[in-house]
C-alpha atoms as a PDB file:
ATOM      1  CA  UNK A   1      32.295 -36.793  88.156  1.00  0.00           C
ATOM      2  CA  UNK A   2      30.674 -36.922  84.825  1.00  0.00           C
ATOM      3  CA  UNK A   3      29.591 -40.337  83.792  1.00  0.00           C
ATOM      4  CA  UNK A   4      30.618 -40.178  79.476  1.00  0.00           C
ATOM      5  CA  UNK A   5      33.684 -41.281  79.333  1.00  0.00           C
ATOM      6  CA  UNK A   6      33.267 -44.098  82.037  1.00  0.00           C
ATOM      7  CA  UNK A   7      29.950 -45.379  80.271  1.00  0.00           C
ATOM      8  CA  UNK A   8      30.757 -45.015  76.554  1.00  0.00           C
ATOM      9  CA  UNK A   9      32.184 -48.655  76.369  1.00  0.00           C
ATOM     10  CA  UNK A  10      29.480 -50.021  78.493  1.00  0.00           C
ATOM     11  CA  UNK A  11      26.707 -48.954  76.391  1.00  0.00           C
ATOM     12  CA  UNK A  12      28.351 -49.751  73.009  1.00  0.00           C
ATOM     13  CA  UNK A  13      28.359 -53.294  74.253  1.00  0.00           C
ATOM     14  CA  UNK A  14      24.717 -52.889  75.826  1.00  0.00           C
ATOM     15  CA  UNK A  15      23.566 -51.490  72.226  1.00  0.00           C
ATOM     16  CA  UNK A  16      25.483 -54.560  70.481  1.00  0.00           C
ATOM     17  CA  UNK A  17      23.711 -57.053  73.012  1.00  0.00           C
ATOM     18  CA  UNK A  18      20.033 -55.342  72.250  1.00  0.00           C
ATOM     19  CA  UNK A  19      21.005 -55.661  68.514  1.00  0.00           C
ATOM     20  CA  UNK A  20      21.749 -59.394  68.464  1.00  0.00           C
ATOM     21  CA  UNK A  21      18.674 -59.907  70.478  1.00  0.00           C
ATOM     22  CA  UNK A  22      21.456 -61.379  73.487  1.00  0.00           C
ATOM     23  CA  UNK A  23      20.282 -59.190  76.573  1.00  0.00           C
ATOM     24  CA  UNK A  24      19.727 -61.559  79.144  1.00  0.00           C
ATOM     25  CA  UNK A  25      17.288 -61.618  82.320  1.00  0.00           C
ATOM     26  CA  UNK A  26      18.583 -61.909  85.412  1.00  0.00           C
ATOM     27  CA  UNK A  27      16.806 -64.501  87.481  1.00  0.00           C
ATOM     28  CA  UNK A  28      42.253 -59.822 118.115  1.00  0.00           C
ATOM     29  CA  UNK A  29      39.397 -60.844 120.643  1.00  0.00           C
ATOM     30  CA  UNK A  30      36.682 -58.759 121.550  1.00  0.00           C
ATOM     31  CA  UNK A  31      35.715 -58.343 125.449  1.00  0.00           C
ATOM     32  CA  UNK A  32      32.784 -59.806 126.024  1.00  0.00           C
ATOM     33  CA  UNK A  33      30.499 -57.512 126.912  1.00  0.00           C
ATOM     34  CA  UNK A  34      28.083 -56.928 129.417  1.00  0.00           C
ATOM     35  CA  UNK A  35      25.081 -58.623 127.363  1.00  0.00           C
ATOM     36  CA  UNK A  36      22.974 -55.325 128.131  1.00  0.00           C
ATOM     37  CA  UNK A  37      22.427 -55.354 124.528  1.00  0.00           C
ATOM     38  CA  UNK A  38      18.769 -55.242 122.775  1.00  0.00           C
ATOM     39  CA  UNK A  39      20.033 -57.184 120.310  1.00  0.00           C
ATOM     40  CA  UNK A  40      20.103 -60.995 120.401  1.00  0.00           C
ATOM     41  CA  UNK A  41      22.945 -63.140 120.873  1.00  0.00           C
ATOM     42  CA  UNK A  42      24.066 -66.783 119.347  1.00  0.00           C
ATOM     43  CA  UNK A  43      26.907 -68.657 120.240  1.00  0.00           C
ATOM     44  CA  UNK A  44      28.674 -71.105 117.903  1.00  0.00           C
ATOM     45  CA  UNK A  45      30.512 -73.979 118.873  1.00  0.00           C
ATOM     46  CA  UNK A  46      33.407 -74.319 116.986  1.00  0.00           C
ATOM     47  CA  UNK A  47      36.032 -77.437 116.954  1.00  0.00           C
ATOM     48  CA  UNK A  48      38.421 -74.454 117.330  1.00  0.00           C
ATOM     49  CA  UNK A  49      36.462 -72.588 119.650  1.00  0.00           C
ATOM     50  CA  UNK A  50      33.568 -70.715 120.806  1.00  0.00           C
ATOM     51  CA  UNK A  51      32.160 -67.416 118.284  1.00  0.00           C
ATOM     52  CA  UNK A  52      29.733 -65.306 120.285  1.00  0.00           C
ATOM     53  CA  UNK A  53      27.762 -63.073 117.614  1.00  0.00           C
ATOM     54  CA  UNK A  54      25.569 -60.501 118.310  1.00  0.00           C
ATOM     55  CA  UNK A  55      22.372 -60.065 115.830  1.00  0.00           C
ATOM     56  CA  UNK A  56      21.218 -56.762 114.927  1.00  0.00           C
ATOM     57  CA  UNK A  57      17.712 -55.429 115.187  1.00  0.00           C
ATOM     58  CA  UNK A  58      17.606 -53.355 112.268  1.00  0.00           C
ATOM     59  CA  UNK A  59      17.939 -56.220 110.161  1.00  0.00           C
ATOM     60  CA  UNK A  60      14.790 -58.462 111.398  1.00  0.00           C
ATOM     61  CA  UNK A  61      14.384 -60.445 108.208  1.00  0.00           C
ATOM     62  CA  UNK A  62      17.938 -61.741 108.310  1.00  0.00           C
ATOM     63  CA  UNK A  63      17.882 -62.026 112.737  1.00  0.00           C
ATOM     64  CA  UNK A  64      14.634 -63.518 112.768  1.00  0.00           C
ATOM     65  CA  UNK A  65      15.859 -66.410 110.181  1.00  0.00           C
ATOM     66  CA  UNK A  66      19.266 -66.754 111.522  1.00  0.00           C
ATOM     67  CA  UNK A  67      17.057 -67.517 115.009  1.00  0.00           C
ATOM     68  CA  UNK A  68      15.068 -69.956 113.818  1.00  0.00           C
ATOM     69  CA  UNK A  69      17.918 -71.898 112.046  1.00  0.00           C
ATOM     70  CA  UNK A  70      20.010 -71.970 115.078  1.00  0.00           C
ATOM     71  CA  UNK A  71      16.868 -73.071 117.185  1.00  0.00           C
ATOM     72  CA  UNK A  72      16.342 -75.896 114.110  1.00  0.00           C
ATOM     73  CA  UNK A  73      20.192 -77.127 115.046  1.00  0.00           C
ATOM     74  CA  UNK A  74      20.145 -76.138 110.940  1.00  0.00           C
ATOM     75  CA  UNK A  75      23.933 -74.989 111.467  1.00  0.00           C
ATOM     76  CA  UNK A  76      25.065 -78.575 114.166  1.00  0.00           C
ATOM     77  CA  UNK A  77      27.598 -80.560 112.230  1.00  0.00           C
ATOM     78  CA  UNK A  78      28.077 -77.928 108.836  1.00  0.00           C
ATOM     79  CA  UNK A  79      31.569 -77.049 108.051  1.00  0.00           C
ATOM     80  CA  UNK A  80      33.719 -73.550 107.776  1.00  0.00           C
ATOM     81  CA  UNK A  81      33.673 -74.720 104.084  1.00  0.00           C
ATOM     82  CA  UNK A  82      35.460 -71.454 102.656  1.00  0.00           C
ATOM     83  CA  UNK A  83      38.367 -69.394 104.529  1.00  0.00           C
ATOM     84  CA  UNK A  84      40.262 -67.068 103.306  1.00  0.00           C
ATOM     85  CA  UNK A  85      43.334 -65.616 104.838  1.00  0.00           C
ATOM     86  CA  UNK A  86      42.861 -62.074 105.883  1.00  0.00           C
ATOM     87  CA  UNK A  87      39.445 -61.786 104.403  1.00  0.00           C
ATOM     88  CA  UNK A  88      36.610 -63.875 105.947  1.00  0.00           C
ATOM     89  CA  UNK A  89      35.488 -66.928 106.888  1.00  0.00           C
ATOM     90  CA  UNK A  90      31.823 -68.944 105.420  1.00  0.00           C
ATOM     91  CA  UNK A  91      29.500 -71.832 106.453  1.00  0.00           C
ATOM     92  CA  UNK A  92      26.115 -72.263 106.147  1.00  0.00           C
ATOM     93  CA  UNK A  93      25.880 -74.750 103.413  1.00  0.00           C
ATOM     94  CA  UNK A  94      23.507 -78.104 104.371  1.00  0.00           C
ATOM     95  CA  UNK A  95      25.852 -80.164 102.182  1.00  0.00           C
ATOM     96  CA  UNK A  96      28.850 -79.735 103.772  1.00  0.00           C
ATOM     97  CA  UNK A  97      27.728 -81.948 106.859  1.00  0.00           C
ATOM     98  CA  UNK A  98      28.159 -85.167 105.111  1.00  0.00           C
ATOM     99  CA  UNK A  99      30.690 -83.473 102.688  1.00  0.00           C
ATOM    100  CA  UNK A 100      33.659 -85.817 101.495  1.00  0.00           C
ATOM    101  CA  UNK A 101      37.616 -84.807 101.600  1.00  0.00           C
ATOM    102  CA  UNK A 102      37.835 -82.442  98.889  1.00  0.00           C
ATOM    103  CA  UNK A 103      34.215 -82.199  97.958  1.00  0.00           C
ATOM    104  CA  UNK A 104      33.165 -78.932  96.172  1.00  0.00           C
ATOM    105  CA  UNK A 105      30.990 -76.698  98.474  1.00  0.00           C
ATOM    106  CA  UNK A 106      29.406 -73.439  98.476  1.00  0.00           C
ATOM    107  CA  UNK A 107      26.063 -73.854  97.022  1.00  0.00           C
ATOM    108  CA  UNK A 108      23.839 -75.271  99.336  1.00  0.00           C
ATOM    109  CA  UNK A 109      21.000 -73.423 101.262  1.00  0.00           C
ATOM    110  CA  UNK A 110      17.437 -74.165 102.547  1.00  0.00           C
ATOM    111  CA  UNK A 111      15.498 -73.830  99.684  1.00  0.00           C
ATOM    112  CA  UNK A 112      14.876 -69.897 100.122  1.00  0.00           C
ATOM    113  CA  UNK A 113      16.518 -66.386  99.866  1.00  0.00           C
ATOM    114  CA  UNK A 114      16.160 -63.157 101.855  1.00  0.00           C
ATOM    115  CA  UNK A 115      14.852 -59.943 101.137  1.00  0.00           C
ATOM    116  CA  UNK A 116      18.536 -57.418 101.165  1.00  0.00           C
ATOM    117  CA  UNK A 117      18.708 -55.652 104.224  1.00  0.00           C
ATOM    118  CA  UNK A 118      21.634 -53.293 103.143  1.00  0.00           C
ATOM    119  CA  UNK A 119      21.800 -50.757 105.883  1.00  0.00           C
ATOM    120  CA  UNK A 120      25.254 -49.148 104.909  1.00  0.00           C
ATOM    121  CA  UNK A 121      26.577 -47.116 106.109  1.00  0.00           C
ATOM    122  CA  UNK A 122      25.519 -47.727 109.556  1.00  0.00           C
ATOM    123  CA  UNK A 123      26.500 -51.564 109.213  1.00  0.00           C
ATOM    124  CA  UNK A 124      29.596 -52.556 106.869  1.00  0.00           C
ATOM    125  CA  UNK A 125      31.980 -54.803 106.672  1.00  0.00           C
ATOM    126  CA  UNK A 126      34.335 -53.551 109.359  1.00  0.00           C
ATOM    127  CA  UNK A 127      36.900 -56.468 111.118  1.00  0.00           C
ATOM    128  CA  UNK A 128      33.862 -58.952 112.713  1.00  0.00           C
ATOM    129  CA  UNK A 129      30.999 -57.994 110.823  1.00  0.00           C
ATOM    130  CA  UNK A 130      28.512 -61.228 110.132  1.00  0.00           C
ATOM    131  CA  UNK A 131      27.228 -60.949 106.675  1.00  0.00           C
ATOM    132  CA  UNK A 132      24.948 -62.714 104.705  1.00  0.00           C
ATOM    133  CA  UNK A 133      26.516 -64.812 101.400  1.00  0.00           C
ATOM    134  CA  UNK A 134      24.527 -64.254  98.250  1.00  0.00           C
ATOM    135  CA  UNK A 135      25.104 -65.426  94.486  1.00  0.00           C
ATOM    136  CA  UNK A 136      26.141 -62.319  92.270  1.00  0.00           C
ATOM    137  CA  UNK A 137      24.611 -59.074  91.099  1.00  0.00           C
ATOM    138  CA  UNK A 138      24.623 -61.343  87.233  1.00  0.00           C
ATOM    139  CA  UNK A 139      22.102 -63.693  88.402  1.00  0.00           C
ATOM    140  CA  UNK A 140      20.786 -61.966  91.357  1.00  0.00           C
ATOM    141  CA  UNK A 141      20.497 -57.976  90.783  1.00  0.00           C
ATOM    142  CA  UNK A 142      18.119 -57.345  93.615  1.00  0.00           C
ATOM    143  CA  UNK A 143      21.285 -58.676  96.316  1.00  0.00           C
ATOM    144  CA  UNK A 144      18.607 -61.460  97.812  1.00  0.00           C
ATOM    145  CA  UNK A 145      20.828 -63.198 100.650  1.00  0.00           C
ATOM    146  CA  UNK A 146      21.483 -66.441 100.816  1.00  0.00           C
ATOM    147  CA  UNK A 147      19.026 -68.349 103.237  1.00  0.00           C
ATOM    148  CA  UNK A 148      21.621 -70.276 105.296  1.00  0.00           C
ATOM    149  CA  UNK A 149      25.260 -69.120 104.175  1.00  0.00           C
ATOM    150  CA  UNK A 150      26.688 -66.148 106.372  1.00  0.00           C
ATOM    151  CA  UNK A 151      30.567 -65.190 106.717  1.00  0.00           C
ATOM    152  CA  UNK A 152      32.495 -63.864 109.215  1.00  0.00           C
ATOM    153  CA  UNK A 153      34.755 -60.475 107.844  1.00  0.00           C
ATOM    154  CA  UNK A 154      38.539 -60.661 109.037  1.00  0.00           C
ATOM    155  CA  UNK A 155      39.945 -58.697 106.143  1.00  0.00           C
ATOM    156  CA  UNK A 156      42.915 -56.243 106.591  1.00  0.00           C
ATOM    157  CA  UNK A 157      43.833 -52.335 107.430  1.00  0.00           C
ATOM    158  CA  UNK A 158      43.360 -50.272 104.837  1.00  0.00           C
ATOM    159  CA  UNK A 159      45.520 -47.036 104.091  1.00  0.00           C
ATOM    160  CA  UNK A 160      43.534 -43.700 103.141  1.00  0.00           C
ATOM    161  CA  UNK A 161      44.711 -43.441  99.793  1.00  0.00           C
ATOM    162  CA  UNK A 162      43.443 -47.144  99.349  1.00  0.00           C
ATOM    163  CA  UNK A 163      39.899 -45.574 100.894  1.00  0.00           C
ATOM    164  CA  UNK A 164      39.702 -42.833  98.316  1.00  0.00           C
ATOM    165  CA  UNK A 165      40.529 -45.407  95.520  1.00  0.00           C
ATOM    166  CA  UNK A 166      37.483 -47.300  96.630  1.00  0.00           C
ATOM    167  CA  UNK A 167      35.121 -44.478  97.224  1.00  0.00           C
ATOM    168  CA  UNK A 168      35.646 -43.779  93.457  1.00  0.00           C
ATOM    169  CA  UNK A 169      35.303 -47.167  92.544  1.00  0.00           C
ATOM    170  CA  UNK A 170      32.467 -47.537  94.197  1.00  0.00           C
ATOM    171  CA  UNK A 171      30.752 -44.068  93.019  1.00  0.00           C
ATOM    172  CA  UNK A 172      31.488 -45.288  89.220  1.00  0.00           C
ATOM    173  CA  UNK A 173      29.754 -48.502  89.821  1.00  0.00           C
ATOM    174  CA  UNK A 174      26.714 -46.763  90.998  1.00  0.00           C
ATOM    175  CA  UNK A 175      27.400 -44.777  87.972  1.00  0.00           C
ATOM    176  CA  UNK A 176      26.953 -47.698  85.780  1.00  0.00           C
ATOM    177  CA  UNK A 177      24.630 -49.751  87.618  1.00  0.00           C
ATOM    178  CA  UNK A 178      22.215 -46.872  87.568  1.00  0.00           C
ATOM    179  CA  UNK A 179      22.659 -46.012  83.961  1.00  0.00           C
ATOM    180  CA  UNK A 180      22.226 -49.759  83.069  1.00  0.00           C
ATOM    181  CA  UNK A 181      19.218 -50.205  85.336  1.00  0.00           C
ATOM    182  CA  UNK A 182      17.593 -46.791  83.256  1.00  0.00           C
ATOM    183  CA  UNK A 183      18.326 -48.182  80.094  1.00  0.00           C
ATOM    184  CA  UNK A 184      16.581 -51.698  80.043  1.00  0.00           C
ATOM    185  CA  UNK A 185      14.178 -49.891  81.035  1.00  0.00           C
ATOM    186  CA  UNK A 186      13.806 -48.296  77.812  1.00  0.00           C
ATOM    187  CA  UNK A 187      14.786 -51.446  75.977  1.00  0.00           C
ATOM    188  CA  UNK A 188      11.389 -51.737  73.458  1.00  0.00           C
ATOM    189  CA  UNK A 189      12.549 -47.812  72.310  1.00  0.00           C
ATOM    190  CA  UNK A 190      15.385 -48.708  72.188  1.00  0.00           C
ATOM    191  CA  UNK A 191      14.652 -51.862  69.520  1.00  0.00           C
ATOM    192  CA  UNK A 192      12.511 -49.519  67.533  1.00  0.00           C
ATOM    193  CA  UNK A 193      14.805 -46.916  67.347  1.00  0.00           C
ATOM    194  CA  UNK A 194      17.596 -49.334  65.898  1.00  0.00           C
ATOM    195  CA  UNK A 195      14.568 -51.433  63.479  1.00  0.00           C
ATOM    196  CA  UNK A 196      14.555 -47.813  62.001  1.00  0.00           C
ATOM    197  CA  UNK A 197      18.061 -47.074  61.996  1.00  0.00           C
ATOM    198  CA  UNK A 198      17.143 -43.684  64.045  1.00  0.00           C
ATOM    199  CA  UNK A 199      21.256 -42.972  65.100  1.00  0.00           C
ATOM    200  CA  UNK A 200      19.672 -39.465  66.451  1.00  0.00           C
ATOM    201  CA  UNK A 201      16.908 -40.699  68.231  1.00  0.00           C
ATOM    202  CA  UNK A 202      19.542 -43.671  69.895  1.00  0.00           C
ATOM    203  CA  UNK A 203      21.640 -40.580  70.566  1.00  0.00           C
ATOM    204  CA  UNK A 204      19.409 -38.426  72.251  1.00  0.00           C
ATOM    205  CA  UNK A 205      18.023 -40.956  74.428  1.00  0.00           C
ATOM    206  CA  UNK A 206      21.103 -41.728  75.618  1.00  0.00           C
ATOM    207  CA  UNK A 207      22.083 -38.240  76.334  1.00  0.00           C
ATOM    208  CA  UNK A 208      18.852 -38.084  78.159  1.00  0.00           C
ATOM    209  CA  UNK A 209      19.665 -41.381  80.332  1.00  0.00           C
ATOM    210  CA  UNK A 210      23.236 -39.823  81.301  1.00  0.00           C
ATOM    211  CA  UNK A 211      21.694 -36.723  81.970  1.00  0.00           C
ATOM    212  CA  UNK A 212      19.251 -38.902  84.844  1.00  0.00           C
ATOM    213  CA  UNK A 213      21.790 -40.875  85.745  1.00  0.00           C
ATOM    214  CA  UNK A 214      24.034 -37.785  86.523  1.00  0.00           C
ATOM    215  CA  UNK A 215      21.471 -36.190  88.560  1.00  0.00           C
ATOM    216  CA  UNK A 216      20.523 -39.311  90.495  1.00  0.00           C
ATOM    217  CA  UNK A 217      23.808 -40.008  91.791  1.00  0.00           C
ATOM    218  CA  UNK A 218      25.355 -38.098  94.495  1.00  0.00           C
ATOM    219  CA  UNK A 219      29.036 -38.582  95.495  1.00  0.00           C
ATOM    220  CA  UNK A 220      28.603 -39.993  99.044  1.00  0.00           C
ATOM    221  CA  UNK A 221      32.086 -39.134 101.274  1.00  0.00           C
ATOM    222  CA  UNK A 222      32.973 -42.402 103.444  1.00  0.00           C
ATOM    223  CA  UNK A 223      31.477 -41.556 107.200  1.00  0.00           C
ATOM    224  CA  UNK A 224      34.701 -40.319 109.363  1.00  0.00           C
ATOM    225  CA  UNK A 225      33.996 -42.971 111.900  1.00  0.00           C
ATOM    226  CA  UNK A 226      33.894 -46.094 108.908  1.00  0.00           C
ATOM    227  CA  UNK A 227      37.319 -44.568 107.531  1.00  0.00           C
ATOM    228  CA  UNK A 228      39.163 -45.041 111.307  1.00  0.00           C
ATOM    229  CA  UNK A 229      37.520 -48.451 111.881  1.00  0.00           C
ATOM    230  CA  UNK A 230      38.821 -49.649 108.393  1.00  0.00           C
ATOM    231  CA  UNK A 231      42.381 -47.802 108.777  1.00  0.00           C
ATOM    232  CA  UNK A 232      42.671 -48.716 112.445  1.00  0.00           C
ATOM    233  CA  UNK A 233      40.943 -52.179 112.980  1.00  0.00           C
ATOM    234  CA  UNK A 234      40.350 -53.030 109.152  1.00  0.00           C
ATOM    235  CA  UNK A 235      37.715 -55.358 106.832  1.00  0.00           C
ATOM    236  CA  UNK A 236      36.381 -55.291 103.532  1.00  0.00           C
ATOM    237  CA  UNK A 237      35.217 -52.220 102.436  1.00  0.00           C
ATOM    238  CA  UNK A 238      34.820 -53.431  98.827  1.00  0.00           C
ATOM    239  CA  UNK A 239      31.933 -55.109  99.952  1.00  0.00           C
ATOM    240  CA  UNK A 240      30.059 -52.630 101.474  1.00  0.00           C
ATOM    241  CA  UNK A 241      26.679 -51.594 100.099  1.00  0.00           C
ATOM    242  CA  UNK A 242      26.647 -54.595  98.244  1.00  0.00           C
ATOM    243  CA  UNK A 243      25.607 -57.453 101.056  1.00  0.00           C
ATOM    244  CA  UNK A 244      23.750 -57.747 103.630  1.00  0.00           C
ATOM    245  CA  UNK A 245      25.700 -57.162 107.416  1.00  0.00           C
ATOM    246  CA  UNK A 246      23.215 -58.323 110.106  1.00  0.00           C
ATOM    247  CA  UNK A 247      25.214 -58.430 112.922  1.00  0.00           C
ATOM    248  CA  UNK A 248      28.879 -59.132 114.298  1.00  0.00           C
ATOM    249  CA  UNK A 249      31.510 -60.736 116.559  1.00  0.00           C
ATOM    250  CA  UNK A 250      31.273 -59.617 120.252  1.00  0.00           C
ATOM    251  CA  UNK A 251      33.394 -62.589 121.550  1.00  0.00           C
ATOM    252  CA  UNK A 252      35.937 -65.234 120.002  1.00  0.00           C
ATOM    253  CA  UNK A 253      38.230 -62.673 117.457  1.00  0.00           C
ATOM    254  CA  UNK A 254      40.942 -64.880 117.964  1.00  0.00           C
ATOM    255  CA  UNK A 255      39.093 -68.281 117.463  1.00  0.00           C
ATOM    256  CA  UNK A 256      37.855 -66.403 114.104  1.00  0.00           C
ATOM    257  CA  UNK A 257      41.395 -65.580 113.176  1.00  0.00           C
ATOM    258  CA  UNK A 258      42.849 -68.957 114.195  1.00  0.00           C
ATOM    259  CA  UNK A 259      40.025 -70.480 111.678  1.00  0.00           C
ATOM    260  CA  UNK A 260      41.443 -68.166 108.662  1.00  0.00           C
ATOM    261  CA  UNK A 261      44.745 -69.152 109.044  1.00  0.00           C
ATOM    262  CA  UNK A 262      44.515 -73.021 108.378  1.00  0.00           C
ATOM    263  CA  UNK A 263      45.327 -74.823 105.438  1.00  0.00           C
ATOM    264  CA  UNK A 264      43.001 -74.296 102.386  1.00  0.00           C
ATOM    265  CA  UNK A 265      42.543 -76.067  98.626  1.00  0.00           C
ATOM    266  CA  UNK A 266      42.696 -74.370  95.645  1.00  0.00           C
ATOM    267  CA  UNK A 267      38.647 -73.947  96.165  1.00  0.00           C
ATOM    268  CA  UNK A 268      39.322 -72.043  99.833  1.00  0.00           C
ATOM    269  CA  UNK A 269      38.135 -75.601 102.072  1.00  0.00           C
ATOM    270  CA  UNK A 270      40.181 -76.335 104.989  1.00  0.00           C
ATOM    271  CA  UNK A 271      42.133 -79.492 104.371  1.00  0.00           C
ATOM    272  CA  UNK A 272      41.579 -80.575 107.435  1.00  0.00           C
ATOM    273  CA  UNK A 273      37.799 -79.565 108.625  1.00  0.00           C
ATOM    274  CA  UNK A 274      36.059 -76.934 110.461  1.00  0.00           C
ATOM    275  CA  UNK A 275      33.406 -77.852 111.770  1.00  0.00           C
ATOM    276  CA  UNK A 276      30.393 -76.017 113.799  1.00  0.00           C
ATOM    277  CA  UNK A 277      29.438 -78.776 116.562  1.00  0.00           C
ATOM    278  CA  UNK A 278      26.719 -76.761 117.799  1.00  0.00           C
ATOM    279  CA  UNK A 279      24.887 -73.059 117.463  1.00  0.00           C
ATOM    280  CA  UNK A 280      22.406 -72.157 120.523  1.00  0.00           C
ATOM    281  CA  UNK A 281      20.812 -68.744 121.209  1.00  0.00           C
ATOM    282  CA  UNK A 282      22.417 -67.073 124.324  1.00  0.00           C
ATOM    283  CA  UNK A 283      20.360 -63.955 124.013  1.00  0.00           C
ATOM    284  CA  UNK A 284      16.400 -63.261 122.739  1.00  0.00           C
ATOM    285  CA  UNK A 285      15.994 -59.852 121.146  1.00  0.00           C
ATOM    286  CA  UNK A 286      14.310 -57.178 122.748  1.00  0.00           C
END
């Protein structure tokens, strides 16, 4: 797919930015299984039910943390404080323990983010994945997780022609990110180039950047196994490669979907609150 016509606008407004000195820097249930797993295990008491998740080992910065927190009793007492029918289900902020009816929530953490563990395509955001939450690519380009807030995917089945629609989507993104990404790093050239009014140099450097970016991006087909979960069982492929899935639900599907089905404010809290009463470890990993 060649990137011209899908970056023209983008870099007119990049250009106009530079110029005006504006560019900105970026600070159903599961069975339970046999627990024969390498991976570790953490159960979360819910007033709706008990969550069994399962922690992946391929992901130790985000295990290892999610460990220690539940060992802290860091997640006793903290509310589901954003659900979202037939999409997912978050806690993890500190405030929401004390939080008042209709409080806004969302931005609490412990004081720390996480290195991105993005392993996709082997781990995405299939029906049960556990995720971490993150601020956005604006203020946060390197994907750093959140050090507390996690969610839970529920999501819905998505149709092939849906798939396809988001593979493209998702290939012009890369498109863009990657052009972006090439340019600031040409940004003092760039300033030059317009303090002298050099149009052809402007224009041949950004020839030269599509030309990269073209050559660095590969369309990547959705895995065949990825396309049946998401057609057969569902999720959120939209966020895939783009957050951090450490793990997922092995038991309690149907407390999960219970929890996204309750009553929500215009800001996504339950009215009436969710609460975690208690997380323990079940399982060390091996």
């Amino acid at each position: 797919m060649k990137l011209r016509n899908i970056l023209i606008i983008s870099t007119f407004i990049l250009i106009w930015n530079v110029m005006n000195s504006q560019t900105t820097q970026t600070d159903t249930n599961m069975a339970t299984p046999a627990y024969d797993s390498k991976d570790a295990l953490v159960e979360l008491k819910t007033t709706m039910g008990d969550i069994v998740v399962e922690l992946y080992n391929d992901t130790p910065l985000h295990r290892d943390n999610f460990l220690k927190l539940v060992g802290e009793g860091y997640y006793d007492g903290m509310l589901f404080h954003r659900v979202i029918d037939n999409f997912m289900i978050q806690t993890g902020d500190p405030s929401s323990k004390d939080a008042k009816p209709g409080e806004m929530l969302g931005t609490g953490d412990p004081g720390y983010t996480i290195e991105a563990e993005i392993k996709y395509p082997a781990h995405y955001n299939k029906y049960g994945a556990l995720a971490a939450a993150r601020t956005g690519d604006n203020v946060n380009p390197e994907r750093r997780s959140s050090g507390s807030q996690f969610y839970i995917v529920t999501g819905n089945k998505i149709s092939e022609g849906q798939l396809e629609n988001l593979e493209m989507q998702a290939h012009q993104k890369e498109l863009q990110n990657t052009f972006q990404k090439l340019t600031m790093q040409h940004l003092d050239s760039i300033r030059e180039m317009q303090k002298a009014n050099d149009q052809e140099g402007l224009e041949a450097l950004r020839q030269e950047l599509i030309k990269q970016t073209e050559a660095s991006v590969d369309v990547q087909p959705l895995p065949e196994n990825l396309k049946q979960d998401y057609m057969n069982v569902g999720g959120a492929p939209h966020l895939d490669n783009a957050y951090t899935v450490f793990g997922e639900v092995v038991k309690g599907m149907d407390i999960v979907e219970k929890i996204q089905k309750v009553e929500t404010d215009r800001n996504d809290r339950p009215l009436e609150d969710v609460k975690v009463n208690s997380a323990r470890v079940l399982k060390q990993p091996e």
